[in-house]
N, C-alpha and C. Protein backbone atom coordinates (compact mmCIF):
# COMPACT_ATOMS: atom_id res chain seq x y z
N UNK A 1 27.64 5.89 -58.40
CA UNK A 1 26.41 5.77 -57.65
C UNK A 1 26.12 7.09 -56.94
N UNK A 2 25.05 7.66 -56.74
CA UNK A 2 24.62 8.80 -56.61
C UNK A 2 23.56 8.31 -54.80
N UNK A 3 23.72 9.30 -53.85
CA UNK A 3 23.06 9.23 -53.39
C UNK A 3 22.11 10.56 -52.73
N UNK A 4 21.06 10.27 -53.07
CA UNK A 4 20.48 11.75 -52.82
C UNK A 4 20.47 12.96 -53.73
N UNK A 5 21.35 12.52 -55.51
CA UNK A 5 21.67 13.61 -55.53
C UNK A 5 22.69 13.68 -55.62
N UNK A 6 23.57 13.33 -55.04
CA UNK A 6 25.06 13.64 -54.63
C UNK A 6 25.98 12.62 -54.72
N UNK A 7 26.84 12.96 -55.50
CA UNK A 7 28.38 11.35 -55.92
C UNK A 7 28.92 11.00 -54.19
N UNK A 8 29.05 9.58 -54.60
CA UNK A 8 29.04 8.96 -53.06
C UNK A 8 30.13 9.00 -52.32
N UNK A 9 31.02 10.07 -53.17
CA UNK A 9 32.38 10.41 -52.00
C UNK A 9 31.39 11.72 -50.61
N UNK A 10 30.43 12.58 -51.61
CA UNK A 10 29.98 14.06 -51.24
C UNK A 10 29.55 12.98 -50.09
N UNK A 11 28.21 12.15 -50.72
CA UNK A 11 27.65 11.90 -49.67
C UNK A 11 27.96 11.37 -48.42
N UNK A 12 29.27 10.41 -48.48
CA UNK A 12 29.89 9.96 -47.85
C UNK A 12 30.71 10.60 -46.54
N UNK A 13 31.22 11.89 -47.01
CA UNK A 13 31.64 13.13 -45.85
C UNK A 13 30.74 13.79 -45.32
N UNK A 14 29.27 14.25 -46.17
CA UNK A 14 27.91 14.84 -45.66
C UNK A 14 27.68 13.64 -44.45
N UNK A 15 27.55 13.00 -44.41
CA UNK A 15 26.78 11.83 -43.17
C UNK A 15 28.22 11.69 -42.01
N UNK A 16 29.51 11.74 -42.52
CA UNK A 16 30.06 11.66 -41.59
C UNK A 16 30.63 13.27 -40.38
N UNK A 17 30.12 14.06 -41.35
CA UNK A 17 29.93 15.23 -40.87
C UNK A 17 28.84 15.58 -39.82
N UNK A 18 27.81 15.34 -40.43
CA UNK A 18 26.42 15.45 -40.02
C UNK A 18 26.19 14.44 -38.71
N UNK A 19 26.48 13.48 -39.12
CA UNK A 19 25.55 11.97 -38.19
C UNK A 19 26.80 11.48 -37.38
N UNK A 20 28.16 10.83 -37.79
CA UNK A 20 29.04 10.55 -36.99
C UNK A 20 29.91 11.13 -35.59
N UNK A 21 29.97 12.20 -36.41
CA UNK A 21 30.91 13.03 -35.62
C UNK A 21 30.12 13.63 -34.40
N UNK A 22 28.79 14.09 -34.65
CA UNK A 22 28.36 14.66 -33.23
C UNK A 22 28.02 13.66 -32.44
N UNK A 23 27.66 12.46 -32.93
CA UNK A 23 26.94 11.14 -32.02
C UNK A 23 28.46 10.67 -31.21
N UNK A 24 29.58 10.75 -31.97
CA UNK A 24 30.72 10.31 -30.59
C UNK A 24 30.92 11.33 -30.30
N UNK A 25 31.24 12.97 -30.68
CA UNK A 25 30.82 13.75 -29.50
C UNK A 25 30.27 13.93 -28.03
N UNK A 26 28.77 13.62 -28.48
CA UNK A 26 27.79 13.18 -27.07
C UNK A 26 28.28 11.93 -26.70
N UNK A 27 29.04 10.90 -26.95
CA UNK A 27 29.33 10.13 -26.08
C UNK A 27 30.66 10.35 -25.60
N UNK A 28 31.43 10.55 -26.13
CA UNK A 28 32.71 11.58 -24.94
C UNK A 28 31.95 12.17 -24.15
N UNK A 29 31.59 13.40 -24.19
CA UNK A 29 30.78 14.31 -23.14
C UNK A 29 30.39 13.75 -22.39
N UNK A 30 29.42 12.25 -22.43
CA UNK A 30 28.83 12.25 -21.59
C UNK A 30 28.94 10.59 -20.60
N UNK A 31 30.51 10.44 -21.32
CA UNK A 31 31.75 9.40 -20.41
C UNK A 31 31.99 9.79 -18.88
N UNK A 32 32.29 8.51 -18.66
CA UNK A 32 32.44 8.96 -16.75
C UNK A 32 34.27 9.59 -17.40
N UNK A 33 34.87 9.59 -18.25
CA UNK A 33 36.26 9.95 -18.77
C UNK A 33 36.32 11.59 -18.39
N UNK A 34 35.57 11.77 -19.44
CA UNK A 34 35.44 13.28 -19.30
C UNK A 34 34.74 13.76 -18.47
N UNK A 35 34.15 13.44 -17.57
CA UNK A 35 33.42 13.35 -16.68
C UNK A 35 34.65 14.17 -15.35
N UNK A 36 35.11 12.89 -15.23
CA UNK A 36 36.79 13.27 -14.25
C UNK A 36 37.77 14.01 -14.94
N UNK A 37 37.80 14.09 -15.95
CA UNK A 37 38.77 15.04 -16.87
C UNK A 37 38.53 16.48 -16.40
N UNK A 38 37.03 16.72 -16.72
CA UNK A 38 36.57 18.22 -16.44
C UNK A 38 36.76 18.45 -14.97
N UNK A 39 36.19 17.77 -13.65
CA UNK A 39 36.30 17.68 -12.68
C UNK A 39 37.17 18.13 -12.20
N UNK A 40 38.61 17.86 -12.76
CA UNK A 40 39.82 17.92 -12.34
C UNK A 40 40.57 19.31 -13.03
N UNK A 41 40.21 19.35 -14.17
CA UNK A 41 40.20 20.62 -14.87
C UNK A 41 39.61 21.80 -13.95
N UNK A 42 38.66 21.69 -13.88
CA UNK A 42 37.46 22.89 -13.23
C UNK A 42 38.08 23.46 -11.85
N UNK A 43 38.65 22.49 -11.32
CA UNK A 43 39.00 22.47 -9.84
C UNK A 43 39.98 23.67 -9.68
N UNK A 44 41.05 23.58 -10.61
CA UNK A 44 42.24 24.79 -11.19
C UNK A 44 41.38 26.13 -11.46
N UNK A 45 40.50 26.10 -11.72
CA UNK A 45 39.47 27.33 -12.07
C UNK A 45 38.95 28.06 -10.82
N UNK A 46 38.74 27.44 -9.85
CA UNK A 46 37.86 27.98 -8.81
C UNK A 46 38.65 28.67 -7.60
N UNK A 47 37.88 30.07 -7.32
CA UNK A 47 38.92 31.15 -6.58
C UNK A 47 39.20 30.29 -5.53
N UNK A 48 40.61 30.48 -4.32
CA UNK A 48 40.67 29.79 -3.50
C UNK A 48 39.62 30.32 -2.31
N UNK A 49 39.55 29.62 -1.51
CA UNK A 49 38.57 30.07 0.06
C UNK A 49 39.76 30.44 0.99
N UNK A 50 39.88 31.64 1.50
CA UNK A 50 40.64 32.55 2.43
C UNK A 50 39.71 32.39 3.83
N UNK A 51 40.55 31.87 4.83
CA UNK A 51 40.25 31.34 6.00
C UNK A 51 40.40 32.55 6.86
């Protein structure tokens, strides 16, 4: 079976390349998870304040 053109293993990695993978991307990113992950990350980053 051909889709597009393309044998349905191709097409099958094209869409999960394309369409899957960035759509749970943006939903990691934009988890209260990673949310506090980075938070806590970032915090180690920032010069200290000298009193």
């Amino acid at each position: 079976m051909h889709i597009s053109g393309m044998p349905m293993s191709v097409a099958s990695l094209f869409v999960i390349t394309v369409i899957v993978i960035p759509v749970i991307s943006e939903l990691v990113l934009h988890s209260k998870w990673w949310k506090e992950k980075s938070e806590y990350y970032f915090a180690f980053n920032q010069p200290e304040e000298h009193e």
